[in-house]
N, C-alpha and C. Protein backbone atom coordinates (compact mmCIF):
# COMPACT_ATOMS: atom_id res chain seq x y z
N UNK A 1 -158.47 3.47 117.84
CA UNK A 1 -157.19 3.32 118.49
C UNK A 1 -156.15 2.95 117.42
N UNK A 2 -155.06 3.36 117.48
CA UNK A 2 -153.68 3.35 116.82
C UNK A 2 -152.90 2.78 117.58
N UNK A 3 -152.18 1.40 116.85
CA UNK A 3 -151.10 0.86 117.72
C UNK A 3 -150.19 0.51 116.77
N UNK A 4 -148.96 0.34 116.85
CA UNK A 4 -147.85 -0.43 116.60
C UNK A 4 -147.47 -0.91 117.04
N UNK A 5 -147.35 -2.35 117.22
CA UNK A 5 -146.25 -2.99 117.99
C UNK A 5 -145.45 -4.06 117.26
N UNK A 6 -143.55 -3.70 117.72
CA UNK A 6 -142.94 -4.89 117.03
C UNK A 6 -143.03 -6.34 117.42
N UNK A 7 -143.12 -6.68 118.76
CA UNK A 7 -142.54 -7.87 119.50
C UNK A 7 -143.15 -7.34 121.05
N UNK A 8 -143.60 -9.07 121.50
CA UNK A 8 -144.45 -8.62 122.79
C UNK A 8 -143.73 -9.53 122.89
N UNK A 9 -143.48 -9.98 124.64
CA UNK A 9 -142.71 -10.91 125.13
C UNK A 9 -143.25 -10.83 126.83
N UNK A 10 -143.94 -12.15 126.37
CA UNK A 10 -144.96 -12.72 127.71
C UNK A 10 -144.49 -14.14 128.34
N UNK A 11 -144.95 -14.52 129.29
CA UNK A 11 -145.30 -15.55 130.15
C UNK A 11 -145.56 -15.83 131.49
N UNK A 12 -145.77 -16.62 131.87
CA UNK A 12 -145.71 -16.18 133.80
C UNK A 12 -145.36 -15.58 134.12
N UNK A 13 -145.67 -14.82 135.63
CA UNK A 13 -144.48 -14.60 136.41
C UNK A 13 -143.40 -15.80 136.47
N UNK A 14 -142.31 -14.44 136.44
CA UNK A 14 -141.38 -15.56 137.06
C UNK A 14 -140.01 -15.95 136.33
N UNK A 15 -140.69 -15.69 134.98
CA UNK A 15 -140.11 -16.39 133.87
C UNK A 15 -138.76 -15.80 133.02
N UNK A 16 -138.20 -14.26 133.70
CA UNK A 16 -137.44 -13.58 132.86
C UNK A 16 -138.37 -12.34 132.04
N UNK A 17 -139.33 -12.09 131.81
CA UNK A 17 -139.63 -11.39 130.64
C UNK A 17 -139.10 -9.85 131.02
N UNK A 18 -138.99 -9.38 132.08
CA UNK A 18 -138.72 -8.08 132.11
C UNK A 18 -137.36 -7.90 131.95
N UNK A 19 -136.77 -8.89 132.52
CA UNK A 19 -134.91 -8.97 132.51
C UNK A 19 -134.54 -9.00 130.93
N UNK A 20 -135.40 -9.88 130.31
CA UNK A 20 -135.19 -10.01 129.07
C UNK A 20 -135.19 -8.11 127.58
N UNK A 21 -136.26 -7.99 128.42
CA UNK A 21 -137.02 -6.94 127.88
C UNK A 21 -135.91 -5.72 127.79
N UNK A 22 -135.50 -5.59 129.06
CA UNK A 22 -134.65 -4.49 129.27
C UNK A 22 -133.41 -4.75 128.65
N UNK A 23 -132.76 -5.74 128.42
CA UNK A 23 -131.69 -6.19 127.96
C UNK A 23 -132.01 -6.06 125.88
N UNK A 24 -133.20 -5.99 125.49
CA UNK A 24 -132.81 -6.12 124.37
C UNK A 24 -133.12 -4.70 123.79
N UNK A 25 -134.10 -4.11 124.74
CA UNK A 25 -134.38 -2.74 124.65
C UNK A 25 -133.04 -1.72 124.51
N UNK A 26 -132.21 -2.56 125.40
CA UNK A 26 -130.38 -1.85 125.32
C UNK A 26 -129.95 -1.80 124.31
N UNK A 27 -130.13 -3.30 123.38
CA UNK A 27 -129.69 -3.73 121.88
C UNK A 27 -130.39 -2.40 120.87
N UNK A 28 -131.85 -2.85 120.75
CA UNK A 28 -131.99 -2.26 119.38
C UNK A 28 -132.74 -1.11 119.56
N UNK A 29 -132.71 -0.42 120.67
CA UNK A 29 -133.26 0.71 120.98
C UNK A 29 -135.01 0.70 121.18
N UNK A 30 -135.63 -0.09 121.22
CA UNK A 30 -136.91 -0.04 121.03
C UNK A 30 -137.47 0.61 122.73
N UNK A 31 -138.41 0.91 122.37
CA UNK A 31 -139.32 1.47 124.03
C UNK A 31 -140.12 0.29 124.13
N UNK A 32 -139.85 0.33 125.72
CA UNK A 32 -140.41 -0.69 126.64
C UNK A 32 -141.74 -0.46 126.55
N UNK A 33 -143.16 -1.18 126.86
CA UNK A 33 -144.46 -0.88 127.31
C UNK A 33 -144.48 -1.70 128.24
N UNK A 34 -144.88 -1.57 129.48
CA UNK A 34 -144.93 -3.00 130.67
C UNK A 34 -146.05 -2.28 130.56
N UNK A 35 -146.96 -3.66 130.75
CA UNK A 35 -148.14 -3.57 130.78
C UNK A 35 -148.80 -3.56 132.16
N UNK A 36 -147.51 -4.63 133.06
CA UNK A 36 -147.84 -4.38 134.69
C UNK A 36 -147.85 -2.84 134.95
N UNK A 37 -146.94 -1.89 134.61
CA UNK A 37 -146.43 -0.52 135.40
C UNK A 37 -147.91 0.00 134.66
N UNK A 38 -148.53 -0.06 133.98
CA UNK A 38 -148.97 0.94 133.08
C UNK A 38 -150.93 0.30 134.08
N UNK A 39 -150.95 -1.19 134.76
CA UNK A 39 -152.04 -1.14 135.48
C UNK A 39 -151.87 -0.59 136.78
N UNK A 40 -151.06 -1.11 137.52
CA UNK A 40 -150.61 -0.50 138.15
C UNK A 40 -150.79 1.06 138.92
N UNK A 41 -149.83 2.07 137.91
CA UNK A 41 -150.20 2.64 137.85
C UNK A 41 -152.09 3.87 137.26
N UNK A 42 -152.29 2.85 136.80
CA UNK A 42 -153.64 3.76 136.50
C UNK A 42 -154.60 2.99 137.47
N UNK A 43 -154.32 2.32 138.40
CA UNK A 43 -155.19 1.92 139.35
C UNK A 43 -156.27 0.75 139.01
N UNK A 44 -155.52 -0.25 138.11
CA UNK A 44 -156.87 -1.39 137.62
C UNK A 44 -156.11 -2.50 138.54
N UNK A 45 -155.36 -2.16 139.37
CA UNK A 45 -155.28 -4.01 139.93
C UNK A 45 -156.26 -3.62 141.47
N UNK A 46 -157.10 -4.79 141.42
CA UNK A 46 -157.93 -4.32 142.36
C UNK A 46 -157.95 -5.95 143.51
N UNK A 47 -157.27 -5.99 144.86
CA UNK A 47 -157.24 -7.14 145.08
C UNK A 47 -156.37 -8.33 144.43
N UNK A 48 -155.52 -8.01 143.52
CA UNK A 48 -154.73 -8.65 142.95
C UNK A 48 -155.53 -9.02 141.73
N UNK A 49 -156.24 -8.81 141.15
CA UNK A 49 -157.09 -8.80 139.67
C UNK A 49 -156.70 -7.51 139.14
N UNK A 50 -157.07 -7.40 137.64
CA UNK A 50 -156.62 -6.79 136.58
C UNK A 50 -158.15 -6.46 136.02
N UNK A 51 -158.37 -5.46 135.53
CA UNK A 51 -159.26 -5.33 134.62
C UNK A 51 -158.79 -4.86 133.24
N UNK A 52 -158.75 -6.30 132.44
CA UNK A 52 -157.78 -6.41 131.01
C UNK A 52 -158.92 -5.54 130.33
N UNK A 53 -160.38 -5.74 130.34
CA UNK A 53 -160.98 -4.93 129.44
C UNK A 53 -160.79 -3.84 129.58
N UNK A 54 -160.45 -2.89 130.33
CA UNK A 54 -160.18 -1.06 130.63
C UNK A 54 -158.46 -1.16 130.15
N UNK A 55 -157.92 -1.98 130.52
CA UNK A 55 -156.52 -2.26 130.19
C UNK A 55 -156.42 -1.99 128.67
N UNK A 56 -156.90 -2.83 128.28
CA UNK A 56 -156.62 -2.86 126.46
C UNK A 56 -157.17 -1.92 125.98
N UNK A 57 -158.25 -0.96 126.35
CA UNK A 57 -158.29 0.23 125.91
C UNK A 57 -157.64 1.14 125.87
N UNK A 58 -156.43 1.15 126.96
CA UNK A 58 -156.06 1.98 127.24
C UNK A 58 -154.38 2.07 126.47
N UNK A 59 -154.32 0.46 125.85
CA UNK A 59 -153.00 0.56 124.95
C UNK A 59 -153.79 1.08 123.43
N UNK A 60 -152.05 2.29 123.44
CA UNK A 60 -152.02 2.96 122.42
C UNK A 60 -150.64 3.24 122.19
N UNK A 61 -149.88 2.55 121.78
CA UNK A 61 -148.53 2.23 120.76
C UNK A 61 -148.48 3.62 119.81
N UNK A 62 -147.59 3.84 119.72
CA UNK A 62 -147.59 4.96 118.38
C UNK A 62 -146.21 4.70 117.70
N UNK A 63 -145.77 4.13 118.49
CA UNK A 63 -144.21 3.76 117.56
C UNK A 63 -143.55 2.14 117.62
N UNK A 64 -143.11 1.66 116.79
CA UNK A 64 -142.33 0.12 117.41
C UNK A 64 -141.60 0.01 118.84
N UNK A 65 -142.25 -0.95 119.37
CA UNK A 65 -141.98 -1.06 120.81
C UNK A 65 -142.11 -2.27 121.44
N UNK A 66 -141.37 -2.86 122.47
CA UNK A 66 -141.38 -4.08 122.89
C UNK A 66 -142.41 -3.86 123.94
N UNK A 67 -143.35 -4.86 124.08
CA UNK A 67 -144.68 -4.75 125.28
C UNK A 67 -144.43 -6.31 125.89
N UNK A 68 -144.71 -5.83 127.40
CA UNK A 68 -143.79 -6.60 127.96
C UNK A 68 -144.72 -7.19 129.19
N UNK A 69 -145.31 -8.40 129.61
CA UNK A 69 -146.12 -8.54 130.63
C UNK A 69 -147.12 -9.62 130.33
N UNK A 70 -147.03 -10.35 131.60
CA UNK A 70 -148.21 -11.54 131.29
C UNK A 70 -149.60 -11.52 130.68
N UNK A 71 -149.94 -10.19 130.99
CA UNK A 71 -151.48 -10.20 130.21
C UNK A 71 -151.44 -9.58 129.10
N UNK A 72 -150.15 -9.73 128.27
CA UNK A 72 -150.35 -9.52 126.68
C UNK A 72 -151.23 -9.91 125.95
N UNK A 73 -151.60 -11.56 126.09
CA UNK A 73 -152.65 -11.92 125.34
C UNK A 73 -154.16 -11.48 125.75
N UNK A 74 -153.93 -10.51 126.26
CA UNK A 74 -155.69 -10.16 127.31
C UNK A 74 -155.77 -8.53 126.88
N UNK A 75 -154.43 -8.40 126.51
CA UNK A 75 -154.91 -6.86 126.03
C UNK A 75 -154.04 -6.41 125.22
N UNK A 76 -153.64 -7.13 124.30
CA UNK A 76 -153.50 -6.42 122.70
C UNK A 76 -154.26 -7.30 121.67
N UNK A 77 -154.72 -6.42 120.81
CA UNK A 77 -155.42 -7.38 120.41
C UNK A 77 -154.67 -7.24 118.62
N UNK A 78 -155.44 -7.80 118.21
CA UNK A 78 -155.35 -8.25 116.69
C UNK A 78 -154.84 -7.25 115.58
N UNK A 79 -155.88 -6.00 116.13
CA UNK A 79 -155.94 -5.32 115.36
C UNK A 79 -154.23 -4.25 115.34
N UNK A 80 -153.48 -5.23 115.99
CA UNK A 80 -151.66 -4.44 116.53
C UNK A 80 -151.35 -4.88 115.67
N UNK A 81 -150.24 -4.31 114.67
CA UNK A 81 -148.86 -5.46 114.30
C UNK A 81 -148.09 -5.96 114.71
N UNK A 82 -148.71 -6.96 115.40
CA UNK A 82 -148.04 -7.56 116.29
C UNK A 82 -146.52 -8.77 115.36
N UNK A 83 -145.33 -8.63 115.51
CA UNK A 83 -144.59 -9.13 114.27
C UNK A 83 -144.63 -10.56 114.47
N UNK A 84 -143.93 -10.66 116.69
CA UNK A 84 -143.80 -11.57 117.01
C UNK A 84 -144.30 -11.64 118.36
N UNK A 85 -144.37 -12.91 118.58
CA UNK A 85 -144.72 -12.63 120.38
C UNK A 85 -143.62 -14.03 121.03
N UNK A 86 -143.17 -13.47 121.62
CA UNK A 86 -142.30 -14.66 122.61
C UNK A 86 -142.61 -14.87 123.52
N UNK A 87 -143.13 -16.19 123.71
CA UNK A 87 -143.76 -16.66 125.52
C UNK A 87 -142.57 -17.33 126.04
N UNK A 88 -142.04 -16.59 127.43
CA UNK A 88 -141.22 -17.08 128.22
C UNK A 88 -141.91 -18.42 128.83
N UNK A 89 -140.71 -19.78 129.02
CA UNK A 89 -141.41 -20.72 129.95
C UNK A 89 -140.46 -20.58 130.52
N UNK A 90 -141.12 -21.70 131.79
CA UNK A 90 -139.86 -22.19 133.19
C UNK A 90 -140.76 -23.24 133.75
N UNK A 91 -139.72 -23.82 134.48
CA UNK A 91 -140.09 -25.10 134.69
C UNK A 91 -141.07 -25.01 136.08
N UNK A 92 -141.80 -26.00 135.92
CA UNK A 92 -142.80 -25.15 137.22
C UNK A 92 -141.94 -25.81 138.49
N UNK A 93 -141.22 -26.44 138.54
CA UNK A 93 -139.86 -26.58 140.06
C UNK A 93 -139.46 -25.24 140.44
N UNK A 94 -138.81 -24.96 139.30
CA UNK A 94 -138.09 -23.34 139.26
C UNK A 94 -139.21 -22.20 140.11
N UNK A 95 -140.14 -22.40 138.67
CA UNK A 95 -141.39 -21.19 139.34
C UNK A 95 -141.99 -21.31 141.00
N UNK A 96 -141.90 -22.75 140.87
CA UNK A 96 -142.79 -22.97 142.54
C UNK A 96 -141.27 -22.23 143.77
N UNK A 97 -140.10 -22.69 143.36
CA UNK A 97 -139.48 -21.54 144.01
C UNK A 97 -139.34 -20.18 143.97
N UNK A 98 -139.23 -19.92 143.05
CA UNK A 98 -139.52 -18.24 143.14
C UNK A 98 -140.60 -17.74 143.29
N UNK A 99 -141.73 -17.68 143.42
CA UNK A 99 -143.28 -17.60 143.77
C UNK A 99 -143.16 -17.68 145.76
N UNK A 100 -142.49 -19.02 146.15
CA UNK A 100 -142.36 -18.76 147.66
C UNK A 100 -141.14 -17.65 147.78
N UNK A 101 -140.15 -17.40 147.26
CA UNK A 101 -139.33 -16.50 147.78
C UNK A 101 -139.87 -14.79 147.31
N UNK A 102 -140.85 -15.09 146.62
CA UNK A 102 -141.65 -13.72 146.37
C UNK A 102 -142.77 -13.55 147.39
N UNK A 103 -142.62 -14.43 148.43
CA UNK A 103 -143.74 -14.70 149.46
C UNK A 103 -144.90 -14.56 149.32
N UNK A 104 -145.60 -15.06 147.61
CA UNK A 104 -146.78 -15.30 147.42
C UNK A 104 -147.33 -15.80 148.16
N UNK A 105 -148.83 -16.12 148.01
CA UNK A 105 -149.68 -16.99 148.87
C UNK A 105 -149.79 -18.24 148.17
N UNK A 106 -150.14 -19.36 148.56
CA UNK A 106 -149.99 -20.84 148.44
C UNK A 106 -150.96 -20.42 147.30
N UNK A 107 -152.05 -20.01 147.24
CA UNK A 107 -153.69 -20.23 146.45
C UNK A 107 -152.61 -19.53 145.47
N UNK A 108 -152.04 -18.04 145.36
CA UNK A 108 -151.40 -17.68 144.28
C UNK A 108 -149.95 -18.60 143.49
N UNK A 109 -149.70 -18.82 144.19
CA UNK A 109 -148.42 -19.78 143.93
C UNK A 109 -149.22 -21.08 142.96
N UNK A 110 -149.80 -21.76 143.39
CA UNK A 110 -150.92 -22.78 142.78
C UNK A 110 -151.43 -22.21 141.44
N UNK A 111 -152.19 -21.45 141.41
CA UNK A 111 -152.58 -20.64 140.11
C UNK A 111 -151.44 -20.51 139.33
N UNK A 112 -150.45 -20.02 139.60
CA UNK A 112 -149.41 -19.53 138.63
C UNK A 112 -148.73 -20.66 137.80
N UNK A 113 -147.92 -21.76 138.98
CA UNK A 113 -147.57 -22.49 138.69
C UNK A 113 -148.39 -23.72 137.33
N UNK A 114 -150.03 -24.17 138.09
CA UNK A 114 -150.89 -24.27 137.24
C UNK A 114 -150.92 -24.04 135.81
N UNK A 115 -151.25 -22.46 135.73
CA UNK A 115 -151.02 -21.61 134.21
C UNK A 115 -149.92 -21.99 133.49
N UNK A 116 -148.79 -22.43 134.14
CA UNK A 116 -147.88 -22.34 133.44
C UNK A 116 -147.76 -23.94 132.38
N UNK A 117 -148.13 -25.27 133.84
CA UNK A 117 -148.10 -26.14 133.80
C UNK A 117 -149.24 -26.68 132.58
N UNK A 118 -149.96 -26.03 132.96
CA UNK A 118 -151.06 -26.02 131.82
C UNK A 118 -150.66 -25.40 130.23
N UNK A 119 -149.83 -24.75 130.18
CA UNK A 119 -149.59 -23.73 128.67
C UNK A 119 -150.61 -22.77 128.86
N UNK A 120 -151.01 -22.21 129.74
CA UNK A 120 -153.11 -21.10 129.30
C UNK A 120 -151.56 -19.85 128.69
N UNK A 121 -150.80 -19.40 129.16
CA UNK A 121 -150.36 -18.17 128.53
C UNK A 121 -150.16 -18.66 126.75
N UNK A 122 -149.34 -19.18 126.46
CA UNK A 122 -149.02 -19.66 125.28
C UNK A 122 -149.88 -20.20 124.77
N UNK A 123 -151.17 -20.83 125.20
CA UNK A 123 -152.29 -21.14 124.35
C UNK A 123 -153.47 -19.81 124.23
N UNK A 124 -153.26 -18.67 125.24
CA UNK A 124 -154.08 -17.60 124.90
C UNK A 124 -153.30 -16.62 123.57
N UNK A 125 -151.73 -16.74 124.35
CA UNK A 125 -150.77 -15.85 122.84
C UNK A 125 -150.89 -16.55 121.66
N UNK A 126 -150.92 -17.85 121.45
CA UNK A 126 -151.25 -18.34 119.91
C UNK A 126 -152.35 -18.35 119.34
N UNK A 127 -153.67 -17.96 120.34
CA UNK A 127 -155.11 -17.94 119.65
C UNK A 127 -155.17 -16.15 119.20
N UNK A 128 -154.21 -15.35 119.88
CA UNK A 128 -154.00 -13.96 120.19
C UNK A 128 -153.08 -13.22 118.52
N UNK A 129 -152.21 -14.29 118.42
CA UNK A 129 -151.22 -13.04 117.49
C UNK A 129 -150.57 -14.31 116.77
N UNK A 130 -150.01 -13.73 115.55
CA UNK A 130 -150.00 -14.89 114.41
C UNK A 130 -148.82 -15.34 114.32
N UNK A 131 -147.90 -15.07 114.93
CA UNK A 131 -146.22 -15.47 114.89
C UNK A 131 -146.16 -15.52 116.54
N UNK A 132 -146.02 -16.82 117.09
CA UNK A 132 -145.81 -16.85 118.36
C UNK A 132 -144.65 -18.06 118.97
N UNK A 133 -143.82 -17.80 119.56
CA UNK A 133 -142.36 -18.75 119.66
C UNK A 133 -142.20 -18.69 120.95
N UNK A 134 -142.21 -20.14 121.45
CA UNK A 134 -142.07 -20.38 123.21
C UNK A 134 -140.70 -20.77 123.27
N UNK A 135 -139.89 -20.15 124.37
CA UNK A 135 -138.37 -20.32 125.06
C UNK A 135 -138.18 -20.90 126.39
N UNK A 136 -138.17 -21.75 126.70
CA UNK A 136 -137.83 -21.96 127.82
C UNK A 136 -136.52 -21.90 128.36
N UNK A 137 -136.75 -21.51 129.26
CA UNK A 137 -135.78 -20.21 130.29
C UNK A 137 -135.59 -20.70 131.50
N UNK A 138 -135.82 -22.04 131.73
CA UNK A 138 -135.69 -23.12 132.80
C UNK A 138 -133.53 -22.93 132.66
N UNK A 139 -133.24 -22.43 134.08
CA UNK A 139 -131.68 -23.00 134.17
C UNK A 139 -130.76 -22.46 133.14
N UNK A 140 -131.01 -21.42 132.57
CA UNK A 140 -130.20 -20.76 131.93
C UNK A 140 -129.78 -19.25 132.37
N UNK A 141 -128.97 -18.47 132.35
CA UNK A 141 -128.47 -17.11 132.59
C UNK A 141 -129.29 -16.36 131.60
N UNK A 142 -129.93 -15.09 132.45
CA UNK A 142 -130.17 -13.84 131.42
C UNK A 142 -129.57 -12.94 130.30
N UNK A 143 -128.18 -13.27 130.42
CA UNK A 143 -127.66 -13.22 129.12
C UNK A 143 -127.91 -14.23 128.21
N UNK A 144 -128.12 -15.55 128.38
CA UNK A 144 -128.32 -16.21 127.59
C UNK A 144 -129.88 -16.64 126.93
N UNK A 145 -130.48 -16.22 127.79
CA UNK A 145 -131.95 -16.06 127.66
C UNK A 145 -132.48 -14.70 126.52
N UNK A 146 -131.27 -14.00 126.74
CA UNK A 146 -131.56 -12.35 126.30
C UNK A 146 -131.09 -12.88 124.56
N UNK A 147 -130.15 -13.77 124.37
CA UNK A 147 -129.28 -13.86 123.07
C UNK A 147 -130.64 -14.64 122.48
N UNK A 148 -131.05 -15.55 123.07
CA UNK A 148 -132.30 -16.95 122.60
C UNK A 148 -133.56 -15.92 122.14
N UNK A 149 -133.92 -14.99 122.57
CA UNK A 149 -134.99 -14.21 122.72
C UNK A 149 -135.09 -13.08 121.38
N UNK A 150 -134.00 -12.93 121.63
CA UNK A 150 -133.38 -11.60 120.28
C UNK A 150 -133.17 -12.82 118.76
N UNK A 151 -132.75 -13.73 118.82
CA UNK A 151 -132.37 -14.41 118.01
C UNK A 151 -134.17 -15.04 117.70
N UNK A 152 -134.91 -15.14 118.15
CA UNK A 152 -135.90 -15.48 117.74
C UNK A 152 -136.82 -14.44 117.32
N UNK A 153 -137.09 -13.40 117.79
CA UNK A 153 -137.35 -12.40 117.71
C UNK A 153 -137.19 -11.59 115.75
N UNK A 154 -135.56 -11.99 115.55
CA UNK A 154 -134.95 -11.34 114.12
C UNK A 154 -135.23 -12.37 113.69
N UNK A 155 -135.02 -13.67 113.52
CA UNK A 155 -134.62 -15.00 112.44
C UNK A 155 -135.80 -15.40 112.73
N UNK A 156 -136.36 -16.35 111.48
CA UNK A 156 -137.13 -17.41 111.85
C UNK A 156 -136.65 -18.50 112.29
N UNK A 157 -137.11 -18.94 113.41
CA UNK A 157 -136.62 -20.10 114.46
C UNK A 157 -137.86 -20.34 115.34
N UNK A 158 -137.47 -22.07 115.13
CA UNK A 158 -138.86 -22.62 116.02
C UNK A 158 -138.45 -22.79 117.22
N UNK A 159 -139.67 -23.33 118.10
CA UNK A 159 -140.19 -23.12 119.17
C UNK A 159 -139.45 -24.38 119.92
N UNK A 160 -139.30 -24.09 121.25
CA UNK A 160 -139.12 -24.71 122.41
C UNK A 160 -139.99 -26.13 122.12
N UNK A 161 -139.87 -26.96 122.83
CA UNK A 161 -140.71 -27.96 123.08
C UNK A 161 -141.16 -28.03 124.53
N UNK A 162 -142.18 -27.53 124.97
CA UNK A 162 -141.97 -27.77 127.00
C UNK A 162 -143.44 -27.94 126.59
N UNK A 163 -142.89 -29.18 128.08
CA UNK A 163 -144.47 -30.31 128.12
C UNK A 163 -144.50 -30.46 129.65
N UNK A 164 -144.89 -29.66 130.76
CA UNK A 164 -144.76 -29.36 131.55
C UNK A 164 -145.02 -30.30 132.60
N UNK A 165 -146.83 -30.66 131.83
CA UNK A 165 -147.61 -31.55 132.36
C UNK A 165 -146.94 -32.78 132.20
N UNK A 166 -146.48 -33.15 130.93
CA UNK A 166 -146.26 -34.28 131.02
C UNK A 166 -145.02 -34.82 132.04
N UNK A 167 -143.98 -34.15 132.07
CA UNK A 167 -143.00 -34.21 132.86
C UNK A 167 -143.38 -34.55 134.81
N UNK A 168 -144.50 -33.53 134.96
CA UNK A 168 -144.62 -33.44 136.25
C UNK A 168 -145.97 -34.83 136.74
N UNK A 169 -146.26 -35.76 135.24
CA UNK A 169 -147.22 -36.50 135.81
C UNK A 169 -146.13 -37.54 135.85
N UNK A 170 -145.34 -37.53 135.26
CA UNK A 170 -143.73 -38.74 134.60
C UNK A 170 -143.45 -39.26 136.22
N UNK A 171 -143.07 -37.43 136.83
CA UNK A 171 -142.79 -37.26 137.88
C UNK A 171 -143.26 -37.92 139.39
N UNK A 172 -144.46 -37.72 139.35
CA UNK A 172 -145.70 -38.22 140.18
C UNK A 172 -145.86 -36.83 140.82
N UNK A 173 -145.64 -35.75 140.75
CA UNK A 173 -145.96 -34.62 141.24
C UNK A 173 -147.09 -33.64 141.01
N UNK A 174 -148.33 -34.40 140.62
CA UNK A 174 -149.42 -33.74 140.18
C UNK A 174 -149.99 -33.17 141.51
N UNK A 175 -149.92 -34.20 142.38
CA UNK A 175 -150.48 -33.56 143.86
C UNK A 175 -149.88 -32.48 144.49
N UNK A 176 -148.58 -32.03 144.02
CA UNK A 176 -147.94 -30.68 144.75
C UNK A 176 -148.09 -29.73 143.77
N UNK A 177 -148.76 -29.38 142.51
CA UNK A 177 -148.75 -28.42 141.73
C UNK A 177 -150.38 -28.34 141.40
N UNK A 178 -151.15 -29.29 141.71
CA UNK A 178 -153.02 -28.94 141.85
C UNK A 178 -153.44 -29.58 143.21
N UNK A 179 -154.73 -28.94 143.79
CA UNK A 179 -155.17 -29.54 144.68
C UNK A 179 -156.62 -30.18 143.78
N UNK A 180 -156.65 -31.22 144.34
CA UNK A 180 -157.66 -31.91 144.11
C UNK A 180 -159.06 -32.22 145.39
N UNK A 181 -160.43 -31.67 144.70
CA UNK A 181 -161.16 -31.79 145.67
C UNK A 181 -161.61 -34.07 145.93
N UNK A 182 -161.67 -34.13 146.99
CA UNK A 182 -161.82 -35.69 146.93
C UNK A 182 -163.43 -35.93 147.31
């Protein structure tokens, strides 16, 4: 397999990455890869699961291109040039609303929020690809998300600080973002 890739730009749902994607794709001309349209379409979401192993076989890059979708770190692998990878965050308040107005299910809403709360995307993209820079995208406009994204993307510039967990235990809100068996 043959891939190129310039810049992947992952994180939850939820988080901006496609708004982002399309907006910079306008800038510097690069082609989109969504990795959702591309399961999707070839028929691997089964029940709301993914089969990343048939997935990642099936990416094949041939030119610089922005790849765009939460299961970046599940199916590109190493062997990409990968330059940069940007993990979108958001605050899991934010996410737990948009997840109900996407009329997820509670068990999905939980998971997501979870993942997020946890870092698993940004701790799978940093074990995944060697230049990796988290943004949080909590309460800001997609233009301004789009400028933060591109600007990290060209320059070297560090990373966000989001501590999700810690905030939401500060909070006392551990019981509305996990269920706990008693």
């Amino acid at each position: 397999m043959y891939c190129v890739v310039s810049y992947v730009i992952t994180g939850s749902p939820g988080t901006g990455k496609h708004t982002v994607a399309d907006s910079i794709s306008d800038i510097i001309k690069f082609d989109i890869i969504d990795i959702n349209r591309i399961a999707r379409e070839s028929g691997l979401i089964i029940d709301g699961e993914v089969d990343t192993e048939i997935l990642a076989g099936m990416m094949d890059v041939q030119k610089p291109s922005i790849i765009v979708g939460h299961l970046a770190p599940y199916v590109i692998s190493n062997r990409c040039m990968v330059k940069k990878a940007v993990v979108l965050r958001r605050s899991p308040y934010e996410l737990y609303d948009i997840y109900k107005s996407r009329r997820y299910s509670r068990q999905k809403i939980l998971d997501n929020v979870g993942a997020e709360i946890l870092d698993i995307i940004y701790s799978d993209a940093s074990n995944t690809f060697d230049v990796v820079i988290q943004i949080d995208t909590t309460g800001n406009t997609p233009a301004h998300n789009t400028q933060r994204v591109l600007q990290a993307m060209t320059h070297d510039t560090s990373s966000d600080e989001v501590r999700w967990l810690h905030q939401i235990s500060e909070n006392g809100d551990m019981q509305r973002f996990f269920e706990f068996n008693r």
